[in-house]
Every structure is written in C-alpha cells, then in structure tokens.
PDB file of N, CA and C in Angstrom:
ATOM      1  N   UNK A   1     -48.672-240.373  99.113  1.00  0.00           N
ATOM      2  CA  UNK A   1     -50.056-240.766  99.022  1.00  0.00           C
ATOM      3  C   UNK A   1     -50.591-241.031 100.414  1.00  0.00           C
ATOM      4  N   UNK A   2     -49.710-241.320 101.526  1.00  0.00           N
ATOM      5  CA  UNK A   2     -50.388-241.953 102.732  1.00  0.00           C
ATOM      6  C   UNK A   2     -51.713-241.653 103.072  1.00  0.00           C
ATOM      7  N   UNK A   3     -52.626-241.140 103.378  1.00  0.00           N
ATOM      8  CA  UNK A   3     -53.286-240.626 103.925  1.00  0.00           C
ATOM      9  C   UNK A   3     -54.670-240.500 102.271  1.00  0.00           C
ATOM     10  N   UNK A   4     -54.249-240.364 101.391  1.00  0.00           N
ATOM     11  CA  UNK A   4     -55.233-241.151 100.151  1.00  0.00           C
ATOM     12  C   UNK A   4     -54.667-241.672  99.428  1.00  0.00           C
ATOM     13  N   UNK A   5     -55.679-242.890  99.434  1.00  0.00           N
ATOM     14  CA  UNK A   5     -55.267-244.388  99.335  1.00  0.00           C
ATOM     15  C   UNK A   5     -55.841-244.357  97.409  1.00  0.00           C
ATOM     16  N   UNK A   6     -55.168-245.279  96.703  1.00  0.00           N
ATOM     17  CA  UNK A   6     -55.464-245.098  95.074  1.00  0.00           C
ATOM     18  C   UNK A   6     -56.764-246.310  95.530  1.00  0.00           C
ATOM     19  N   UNK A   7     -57.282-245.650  93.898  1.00  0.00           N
ATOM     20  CA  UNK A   7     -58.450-246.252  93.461  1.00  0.00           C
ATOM     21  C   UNK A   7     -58.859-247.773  93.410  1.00  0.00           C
ATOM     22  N   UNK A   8     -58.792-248.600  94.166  1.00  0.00           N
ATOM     23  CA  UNK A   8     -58.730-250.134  93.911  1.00  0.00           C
ATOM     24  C   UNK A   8     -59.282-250.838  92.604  1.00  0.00           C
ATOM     25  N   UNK A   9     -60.585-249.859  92.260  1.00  0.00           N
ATOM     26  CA  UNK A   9     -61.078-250.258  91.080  1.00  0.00           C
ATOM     27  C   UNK A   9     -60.341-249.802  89.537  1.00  0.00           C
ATOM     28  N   UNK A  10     -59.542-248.584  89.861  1.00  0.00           N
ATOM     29  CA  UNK A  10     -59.280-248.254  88.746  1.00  0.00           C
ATOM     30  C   UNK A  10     -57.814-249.167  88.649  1.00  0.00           C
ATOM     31  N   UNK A  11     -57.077-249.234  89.364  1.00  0.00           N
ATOM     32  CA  UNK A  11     -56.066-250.241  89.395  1.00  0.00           C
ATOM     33  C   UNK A  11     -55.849-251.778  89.205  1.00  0.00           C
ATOM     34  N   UNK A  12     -57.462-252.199  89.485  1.00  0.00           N
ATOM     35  CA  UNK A  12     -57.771-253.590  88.898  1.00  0.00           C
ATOM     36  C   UNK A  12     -57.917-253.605  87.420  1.00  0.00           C
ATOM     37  N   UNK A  13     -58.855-252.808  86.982  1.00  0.00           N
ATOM     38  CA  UNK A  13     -59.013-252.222  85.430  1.00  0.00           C
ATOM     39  C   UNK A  13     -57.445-251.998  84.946  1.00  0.00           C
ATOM     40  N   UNK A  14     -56.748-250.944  85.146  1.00  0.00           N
ATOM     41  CA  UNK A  14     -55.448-251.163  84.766  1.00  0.00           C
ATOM     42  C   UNK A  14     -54.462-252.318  84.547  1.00  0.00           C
ATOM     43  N   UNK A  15     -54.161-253.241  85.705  1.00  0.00           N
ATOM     44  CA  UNK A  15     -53.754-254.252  85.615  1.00  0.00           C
ATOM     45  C   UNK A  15     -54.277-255.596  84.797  1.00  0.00           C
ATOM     46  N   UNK A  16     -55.828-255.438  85.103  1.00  0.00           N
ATOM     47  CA  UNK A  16     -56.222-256.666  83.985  1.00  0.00           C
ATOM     48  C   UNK A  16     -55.518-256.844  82.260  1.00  0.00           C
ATOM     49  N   UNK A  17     -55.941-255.319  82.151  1.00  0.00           N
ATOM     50  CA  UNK A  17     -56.115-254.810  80.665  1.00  0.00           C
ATOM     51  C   UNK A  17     -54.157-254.888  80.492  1.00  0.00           C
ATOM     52  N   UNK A  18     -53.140-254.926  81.465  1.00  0.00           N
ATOM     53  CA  UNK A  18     -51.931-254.573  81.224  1.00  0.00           C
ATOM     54  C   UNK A  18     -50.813-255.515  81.379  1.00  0.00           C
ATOM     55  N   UNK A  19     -51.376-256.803  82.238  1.00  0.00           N
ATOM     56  CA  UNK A  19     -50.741-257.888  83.045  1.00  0.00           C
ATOM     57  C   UNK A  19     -49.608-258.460  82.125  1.00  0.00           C
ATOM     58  N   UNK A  20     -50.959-259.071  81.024  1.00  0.00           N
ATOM     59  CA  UNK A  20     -50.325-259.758  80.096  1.00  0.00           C
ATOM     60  C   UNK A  20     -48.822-259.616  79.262  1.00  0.00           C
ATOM     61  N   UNK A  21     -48.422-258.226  79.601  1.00  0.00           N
ATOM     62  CA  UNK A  21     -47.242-257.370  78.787  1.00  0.00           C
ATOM     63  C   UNK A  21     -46.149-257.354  79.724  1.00  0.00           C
ATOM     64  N   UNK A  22     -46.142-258.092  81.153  1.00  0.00           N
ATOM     65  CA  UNK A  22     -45.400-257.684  82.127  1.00  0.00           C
ATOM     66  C   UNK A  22     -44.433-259.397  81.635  1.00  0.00           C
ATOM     67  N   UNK A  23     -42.878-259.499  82.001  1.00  0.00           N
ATOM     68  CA  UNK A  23     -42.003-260.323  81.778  1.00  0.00           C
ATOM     69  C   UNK A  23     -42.471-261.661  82.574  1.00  0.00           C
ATOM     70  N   UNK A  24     -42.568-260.807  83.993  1.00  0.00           N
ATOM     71  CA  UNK A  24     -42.959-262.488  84.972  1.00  0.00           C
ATOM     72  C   UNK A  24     -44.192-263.130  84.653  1.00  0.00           C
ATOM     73  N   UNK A  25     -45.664-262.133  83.712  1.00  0.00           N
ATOM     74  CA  UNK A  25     -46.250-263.280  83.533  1.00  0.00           C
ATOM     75  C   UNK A  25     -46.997-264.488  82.952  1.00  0.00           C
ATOM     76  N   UNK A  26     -46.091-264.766  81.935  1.00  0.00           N
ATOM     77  CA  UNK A  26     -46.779-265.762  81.033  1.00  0.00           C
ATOM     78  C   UNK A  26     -46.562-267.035  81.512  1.00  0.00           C
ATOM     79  N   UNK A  27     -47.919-267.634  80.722  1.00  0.00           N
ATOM     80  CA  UNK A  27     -48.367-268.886  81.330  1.00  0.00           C
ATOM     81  C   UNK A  27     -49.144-268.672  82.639  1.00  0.00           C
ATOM     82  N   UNK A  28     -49.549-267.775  83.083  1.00  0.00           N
ATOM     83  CA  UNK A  28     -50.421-266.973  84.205  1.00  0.00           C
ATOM     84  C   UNK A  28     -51.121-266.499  84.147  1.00  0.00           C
ATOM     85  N   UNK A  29     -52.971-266.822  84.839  1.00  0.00           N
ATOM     86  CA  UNK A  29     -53.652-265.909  83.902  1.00  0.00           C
ATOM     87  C   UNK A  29     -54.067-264.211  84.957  1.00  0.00           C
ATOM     88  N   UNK A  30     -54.681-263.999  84.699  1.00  0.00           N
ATOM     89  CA  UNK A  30     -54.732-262.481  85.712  1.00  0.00           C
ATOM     90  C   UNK A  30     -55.346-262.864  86.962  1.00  0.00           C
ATOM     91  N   UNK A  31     -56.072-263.755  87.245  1.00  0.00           N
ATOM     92  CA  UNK A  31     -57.186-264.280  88.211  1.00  0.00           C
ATOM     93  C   UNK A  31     -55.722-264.351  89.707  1.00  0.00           C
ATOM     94  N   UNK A  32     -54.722-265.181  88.829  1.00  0.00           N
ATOM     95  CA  UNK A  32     -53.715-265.829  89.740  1.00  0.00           C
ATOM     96  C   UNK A  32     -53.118-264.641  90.230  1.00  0.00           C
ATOM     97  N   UNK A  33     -52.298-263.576  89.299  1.00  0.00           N
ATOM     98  CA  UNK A  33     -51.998-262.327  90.107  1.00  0.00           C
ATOM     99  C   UNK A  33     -52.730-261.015  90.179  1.00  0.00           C
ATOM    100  N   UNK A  34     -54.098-261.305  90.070  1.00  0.00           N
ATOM    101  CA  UNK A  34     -54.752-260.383  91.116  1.00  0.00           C
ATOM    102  C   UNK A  34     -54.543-260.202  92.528  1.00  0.00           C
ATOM    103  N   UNK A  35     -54.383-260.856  93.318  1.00  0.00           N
ATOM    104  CA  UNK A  35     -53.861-260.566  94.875  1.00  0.00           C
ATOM    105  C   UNK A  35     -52.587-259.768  94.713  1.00  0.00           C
ATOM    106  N   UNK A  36     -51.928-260.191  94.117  1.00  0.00           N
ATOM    107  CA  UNK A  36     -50.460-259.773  94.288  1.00  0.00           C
ATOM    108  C   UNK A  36     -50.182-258.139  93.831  1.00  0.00           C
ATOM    109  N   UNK A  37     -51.213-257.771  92.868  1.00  0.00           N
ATOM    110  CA  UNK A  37     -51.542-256.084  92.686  1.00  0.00           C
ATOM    111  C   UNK A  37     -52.137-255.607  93.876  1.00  0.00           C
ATOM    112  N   UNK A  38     -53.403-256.572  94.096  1.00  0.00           N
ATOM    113  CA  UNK A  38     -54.074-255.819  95.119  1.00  0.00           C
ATOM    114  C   UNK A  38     -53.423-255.194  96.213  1.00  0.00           C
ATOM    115  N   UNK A  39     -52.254-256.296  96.613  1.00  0.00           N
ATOM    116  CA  UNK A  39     -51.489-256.035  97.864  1.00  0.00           C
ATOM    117  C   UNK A  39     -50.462-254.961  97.333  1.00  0.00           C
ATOM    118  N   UNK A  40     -49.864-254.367  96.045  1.00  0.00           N
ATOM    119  CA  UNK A  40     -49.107-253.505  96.306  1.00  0.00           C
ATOM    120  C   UNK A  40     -49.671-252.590  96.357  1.00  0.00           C
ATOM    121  N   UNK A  41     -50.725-252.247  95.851  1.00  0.00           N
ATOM    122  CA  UNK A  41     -51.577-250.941  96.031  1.00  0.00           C
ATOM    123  C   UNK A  41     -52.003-250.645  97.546  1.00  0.00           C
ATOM    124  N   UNK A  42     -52.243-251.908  98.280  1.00  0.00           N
ATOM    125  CA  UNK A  42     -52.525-251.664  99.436  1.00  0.00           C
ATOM    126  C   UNK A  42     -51.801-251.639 100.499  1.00  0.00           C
ATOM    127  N   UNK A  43     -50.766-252.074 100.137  1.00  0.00           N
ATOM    128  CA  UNK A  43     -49.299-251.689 101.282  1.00  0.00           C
ATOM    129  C   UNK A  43     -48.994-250.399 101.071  1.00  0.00           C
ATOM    130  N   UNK A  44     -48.531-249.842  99.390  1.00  0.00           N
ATOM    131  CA  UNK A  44     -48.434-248.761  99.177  1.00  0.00           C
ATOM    132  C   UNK A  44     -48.802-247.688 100.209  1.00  0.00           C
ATOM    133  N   UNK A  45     -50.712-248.189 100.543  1.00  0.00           N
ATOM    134  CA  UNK A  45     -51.002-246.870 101.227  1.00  0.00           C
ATOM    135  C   UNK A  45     -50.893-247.232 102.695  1.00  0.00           C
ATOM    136  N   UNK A  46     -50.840-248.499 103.079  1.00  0.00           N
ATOM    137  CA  UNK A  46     -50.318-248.754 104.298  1.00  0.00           C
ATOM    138  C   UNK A  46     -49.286-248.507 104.556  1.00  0.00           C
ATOM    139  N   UNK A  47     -48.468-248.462 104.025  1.00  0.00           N
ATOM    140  CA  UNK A  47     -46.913-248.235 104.757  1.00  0.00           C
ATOM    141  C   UNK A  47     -46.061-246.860 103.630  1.00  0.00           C
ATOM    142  N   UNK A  48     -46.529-245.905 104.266  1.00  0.00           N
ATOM    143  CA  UNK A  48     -45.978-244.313 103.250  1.00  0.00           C
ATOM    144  C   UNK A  48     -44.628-243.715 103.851  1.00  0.00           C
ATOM    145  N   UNK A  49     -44.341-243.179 103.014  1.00  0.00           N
ATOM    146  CA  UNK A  49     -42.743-242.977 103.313  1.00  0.00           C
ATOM    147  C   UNK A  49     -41.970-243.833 103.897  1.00  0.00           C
ATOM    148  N   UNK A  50     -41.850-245.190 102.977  1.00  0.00           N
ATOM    149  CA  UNK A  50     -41.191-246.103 102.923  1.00  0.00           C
ATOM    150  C   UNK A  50     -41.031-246.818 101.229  1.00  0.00           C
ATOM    151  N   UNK A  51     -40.252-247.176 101.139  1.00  0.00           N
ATOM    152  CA  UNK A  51     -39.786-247.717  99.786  1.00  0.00           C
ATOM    153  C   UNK A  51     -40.146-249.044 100.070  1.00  0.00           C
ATOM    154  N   UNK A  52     -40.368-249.440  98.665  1.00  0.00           N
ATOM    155  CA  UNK A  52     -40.823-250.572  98.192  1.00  0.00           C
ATOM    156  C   UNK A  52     -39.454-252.011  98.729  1.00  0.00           C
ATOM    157  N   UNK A  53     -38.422-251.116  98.702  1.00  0.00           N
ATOM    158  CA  UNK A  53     -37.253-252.289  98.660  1.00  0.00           C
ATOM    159  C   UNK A  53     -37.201-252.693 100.319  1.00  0.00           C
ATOM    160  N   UNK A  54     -37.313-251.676 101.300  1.00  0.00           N
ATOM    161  CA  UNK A  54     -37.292-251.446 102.471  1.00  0.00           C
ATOM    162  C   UNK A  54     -38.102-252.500 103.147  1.00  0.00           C
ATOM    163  N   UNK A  55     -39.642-252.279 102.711  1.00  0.00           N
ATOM    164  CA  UNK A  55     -40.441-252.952 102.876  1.00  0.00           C
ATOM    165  C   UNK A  55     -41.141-254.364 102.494  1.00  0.00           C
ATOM    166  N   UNK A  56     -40.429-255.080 101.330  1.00  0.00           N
ATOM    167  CA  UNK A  56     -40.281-256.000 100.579  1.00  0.00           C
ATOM    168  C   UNK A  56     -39.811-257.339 101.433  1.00  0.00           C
ATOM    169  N   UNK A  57     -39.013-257.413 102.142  1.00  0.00           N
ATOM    170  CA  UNK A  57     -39.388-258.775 103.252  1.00  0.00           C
ATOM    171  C   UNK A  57     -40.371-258.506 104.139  1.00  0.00           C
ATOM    172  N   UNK A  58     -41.257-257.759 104.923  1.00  0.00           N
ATOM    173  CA  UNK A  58     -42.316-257.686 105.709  1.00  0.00           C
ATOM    174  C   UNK A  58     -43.718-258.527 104.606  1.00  0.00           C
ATOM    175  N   UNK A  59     -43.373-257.854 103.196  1.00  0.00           N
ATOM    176  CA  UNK A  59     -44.504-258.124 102.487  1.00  0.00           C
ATOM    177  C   UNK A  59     -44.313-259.680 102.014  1.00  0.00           C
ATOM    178  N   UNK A  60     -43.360-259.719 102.074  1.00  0.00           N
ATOM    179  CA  UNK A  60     -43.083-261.331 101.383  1.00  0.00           C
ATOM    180  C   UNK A  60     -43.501-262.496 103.016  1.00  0.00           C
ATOM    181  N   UNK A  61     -42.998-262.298 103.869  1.00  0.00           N
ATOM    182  CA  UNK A  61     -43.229-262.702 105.341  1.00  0.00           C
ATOM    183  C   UNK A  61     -44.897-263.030 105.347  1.00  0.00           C
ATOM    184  N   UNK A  62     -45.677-261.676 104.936  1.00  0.00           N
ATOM    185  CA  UNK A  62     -46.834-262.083 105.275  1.00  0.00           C
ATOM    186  C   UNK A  62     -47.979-262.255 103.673  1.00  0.00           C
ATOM    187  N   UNK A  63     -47.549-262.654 102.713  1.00  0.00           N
ATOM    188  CA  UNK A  63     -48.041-263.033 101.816  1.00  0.00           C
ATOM    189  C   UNK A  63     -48.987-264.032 102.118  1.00  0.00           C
ATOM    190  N   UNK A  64     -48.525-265.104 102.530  1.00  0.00           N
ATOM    191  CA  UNK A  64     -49.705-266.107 102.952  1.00  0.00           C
ATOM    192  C   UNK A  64     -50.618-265.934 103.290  1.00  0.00           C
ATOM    193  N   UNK A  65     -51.168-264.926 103.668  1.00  0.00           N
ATOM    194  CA  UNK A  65     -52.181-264.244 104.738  1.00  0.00           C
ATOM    195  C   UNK A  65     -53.060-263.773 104.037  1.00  0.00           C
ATOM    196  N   UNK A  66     -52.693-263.012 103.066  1.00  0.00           N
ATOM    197  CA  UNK A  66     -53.465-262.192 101.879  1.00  0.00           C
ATOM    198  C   UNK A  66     -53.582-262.794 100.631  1.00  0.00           C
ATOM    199  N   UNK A  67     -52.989-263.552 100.093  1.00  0.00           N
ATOM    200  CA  UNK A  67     -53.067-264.228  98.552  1.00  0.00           C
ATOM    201  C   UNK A  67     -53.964-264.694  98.464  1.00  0.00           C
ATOM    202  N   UNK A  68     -55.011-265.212  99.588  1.00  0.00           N
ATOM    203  CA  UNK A  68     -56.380-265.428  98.822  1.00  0.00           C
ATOM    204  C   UNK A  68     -56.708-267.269  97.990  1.00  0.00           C
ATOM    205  N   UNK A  69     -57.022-267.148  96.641  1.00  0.00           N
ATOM    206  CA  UNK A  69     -56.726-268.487  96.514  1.00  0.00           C
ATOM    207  C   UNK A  69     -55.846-268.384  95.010  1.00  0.00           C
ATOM    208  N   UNK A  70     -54.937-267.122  94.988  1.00  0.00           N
ATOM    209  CA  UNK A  70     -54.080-267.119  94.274  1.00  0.00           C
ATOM    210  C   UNK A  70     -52.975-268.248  94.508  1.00  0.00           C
ATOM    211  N   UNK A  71     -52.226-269.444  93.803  1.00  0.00           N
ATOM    212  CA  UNK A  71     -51.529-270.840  93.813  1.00  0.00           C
ATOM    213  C   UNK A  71     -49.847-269.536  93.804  1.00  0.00           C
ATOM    214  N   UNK A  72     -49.702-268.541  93.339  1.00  0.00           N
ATOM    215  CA  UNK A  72     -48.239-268.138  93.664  1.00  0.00           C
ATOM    216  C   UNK A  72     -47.479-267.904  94.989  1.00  0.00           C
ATOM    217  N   UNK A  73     -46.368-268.140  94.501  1.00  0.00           N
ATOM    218  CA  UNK A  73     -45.771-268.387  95.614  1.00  0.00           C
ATOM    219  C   UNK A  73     -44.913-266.830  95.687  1.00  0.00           C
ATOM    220  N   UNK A  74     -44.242-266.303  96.871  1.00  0.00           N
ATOM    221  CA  UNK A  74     -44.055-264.852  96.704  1.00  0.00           C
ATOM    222  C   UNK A  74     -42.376-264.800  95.752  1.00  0.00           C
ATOM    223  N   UNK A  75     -41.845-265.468  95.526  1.00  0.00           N
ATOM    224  CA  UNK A  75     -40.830-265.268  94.597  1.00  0.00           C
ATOM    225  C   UNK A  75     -41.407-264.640  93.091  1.00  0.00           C
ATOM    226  N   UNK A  76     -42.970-265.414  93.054  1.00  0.00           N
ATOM    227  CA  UNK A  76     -43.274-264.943  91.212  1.00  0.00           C
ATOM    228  C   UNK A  76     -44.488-263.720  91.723  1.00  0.00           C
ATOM    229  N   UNK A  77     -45.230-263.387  92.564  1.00  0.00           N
ATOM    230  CA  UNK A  77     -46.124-262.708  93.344  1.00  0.00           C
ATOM    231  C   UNK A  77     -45.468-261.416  93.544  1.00  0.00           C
ATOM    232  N   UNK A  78     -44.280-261.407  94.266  1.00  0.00           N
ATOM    233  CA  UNK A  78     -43.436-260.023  94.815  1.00  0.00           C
ATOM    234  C   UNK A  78     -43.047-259.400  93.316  1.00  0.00           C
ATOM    235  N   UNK A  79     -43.102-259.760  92.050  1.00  0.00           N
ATOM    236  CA  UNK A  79     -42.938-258.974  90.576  1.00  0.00           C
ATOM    237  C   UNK A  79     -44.226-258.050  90.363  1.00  0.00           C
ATOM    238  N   UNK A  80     -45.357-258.661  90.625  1.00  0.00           N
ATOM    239  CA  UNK A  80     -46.745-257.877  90.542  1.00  0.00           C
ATOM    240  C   UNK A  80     -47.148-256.725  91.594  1.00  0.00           C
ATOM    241  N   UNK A  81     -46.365-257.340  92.823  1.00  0.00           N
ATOM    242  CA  UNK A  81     -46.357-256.177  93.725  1.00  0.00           C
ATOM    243  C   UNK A  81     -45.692-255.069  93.712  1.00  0.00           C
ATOM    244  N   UNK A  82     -44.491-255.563  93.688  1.00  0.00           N
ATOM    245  CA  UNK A  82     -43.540-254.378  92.964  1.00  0.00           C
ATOM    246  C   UNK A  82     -44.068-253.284  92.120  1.00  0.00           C
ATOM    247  N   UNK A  83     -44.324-253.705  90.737  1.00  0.00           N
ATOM    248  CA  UNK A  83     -44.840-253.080  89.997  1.00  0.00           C
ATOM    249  C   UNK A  83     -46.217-252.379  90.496  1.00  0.00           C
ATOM    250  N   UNK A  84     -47.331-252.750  90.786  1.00  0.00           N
ATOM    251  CA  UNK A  84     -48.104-252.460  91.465  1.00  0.00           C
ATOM    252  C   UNK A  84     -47.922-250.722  92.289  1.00  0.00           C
ATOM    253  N   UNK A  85     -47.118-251.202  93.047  1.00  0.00           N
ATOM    254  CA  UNK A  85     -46.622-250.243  94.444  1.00  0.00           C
ATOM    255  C   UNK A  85     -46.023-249.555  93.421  1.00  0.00           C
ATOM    256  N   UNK A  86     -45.093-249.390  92.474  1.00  0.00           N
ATOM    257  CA  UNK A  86     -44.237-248.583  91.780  1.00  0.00           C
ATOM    258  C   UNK A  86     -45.597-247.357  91.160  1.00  0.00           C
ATOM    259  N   UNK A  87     -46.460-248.233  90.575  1.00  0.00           N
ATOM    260  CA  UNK A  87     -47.522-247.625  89.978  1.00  0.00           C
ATOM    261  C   UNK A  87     -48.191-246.038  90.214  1.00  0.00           C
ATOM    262  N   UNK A  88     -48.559-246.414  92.056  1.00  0.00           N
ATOM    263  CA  UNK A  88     -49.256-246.071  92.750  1.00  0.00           C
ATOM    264  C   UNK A  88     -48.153-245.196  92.641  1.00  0.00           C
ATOM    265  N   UNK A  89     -46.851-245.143  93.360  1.00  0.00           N
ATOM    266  CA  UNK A  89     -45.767-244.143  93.701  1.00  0.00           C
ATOM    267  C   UNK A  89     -45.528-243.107  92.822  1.00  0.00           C
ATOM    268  N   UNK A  90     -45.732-243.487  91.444  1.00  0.00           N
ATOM    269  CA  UNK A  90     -45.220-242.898  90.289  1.00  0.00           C
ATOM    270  C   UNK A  90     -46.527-242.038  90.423  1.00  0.00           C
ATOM    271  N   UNK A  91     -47.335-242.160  90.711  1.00  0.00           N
ATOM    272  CA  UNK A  91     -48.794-241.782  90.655  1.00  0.00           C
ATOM    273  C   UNK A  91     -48.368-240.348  91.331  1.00  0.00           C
ATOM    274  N   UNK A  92     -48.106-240.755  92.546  1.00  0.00           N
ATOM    275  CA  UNK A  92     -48.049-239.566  93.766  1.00  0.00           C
ATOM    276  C   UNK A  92     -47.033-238.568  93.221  1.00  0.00           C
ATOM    277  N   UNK A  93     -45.746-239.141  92.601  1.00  0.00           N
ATOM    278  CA  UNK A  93     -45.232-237.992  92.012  1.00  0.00           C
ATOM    279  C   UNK A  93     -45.460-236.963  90.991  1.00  0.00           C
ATOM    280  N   UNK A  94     -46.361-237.392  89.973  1.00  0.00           N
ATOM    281  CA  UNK A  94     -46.485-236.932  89.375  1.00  0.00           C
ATOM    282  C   UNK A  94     -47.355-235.750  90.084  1.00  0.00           C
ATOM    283  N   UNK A  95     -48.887-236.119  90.888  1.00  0.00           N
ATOM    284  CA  UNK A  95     -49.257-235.594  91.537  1.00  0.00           C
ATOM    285  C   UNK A  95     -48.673-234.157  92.197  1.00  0.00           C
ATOM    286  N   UNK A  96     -47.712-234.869  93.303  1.00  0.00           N
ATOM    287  CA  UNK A  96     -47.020-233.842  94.147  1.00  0.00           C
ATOM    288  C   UNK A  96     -45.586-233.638  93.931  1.00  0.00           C
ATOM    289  N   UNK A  97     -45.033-232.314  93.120  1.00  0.00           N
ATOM    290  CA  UNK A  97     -43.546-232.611  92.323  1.00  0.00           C
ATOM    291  C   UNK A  97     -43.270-232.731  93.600  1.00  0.00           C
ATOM    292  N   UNK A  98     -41.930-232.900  93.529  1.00  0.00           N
ATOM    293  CA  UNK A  98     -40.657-233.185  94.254  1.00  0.00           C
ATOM    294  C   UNK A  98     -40.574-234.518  95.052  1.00  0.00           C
ATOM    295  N   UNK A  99     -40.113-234.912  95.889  1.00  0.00           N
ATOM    296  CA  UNK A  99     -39.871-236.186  96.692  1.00  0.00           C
ATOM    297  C   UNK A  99     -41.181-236.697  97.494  1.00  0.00           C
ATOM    298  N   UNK A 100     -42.482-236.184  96.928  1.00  0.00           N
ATOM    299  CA  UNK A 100     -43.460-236.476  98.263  1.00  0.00           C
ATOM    300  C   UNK A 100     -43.299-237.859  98.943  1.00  0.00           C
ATOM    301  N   UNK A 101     -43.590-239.004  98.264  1.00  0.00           N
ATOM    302  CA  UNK A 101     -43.305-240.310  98.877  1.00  0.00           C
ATOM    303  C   UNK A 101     -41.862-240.683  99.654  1.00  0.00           C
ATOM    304  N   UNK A 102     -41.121-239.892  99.279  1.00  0.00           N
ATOM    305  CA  UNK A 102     -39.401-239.929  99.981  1.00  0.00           C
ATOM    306  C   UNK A 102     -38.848-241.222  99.820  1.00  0.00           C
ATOM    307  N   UNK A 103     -39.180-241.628  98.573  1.00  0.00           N
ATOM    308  CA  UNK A 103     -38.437-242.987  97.917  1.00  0.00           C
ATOM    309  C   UNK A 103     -37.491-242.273  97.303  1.00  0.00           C
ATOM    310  N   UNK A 104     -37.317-241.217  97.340  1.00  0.00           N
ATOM    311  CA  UNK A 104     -35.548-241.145  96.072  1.00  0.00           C
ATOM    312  C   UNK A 104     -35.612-240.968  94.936  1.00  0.00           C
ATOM    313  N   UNK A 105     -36.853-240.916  94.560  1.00  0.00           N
ATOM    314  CA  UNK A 105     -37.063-240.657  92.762  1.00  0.00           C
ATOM    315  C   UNK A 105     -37.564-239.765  92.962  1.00  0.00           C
TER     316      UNK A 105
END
C-alpha cells in the first residue's frame, strides 16, 4: 500500500460498526479505541514493507503522542492496532496478488 494510504473514513465506519465483536473489547466503548485504529491504519501507510510485529515497539514507544484523549494504555490499545494494520494489509493483498506488502503472507 505505501504510497496509497486506505480510506480513513471508510475504516472508521468499519471499525465502529465491528469493534464490539473484537475479544479485547468489552467494557470499552468505541470513542476509547478510536485512536488506536486510527493509528494502525496510519502507521500501516507510514511505515510499508515492514510488518506489524517488526514495528510494534516503535508504535507502542510513541503511543502517548497520538492517543488523543483515548484513557488506554498501549498493552489494551496495541490489540486495535494490530488488527487495524492487519486490515489495511489484508486489503493490499488482496489488491496486489503475491507478497506486495512483504509481510510473509
């Protein structure tokens, strides 16, 4: 994907409508991990041809910065990102067969 970046709006729409079904977050309402999508979608396209796992302490390091006035802390935050970034990735493959993102799947 590097170079086009996913839809921010259509990925907020996705996640609102989908949050609720994810393991890490009950008792959470979407307001709280909205940042934490936002940021995997947006590392995603910041940092391309790199894996999510690779890059996963840089993002946790600078969480504070971006969370906004989301109260999570990045232990329950880095689940939404994950997923998030997986999203976007899965996106690109389908897109472009073979290894485009060069994560290994």
């Amino acid at each position: 994907m590097g170079s086009k970046a996913a839809d921010p709006a259509v990925e907020d729409t996705y996640w609102r409508e989908n949050f609720s079904s994810r393991p890490y977050a009950g008792g959470s309402t979407y307001d709280e991990y909205q940042p934490a999508y936002r940021y995997g979608v947006d590392s995603y396209s910041k940092y391309p041809n790199r894996t999510y796992e690779d890059i996963e302490p840089e993002l946790g390091r600078d969480w504070g910065g971006v969370r906004g006035r989301s109260s999570l802390e990045w232990e329950k935050a880095k689940h939404a990102t994950r997923d998030a970034w997986h999203r976007v990735s899965n996106a690109v493959e389908r897109a472009v067969p073979g290894d485009s993102d060069k994560d290994g799947r």
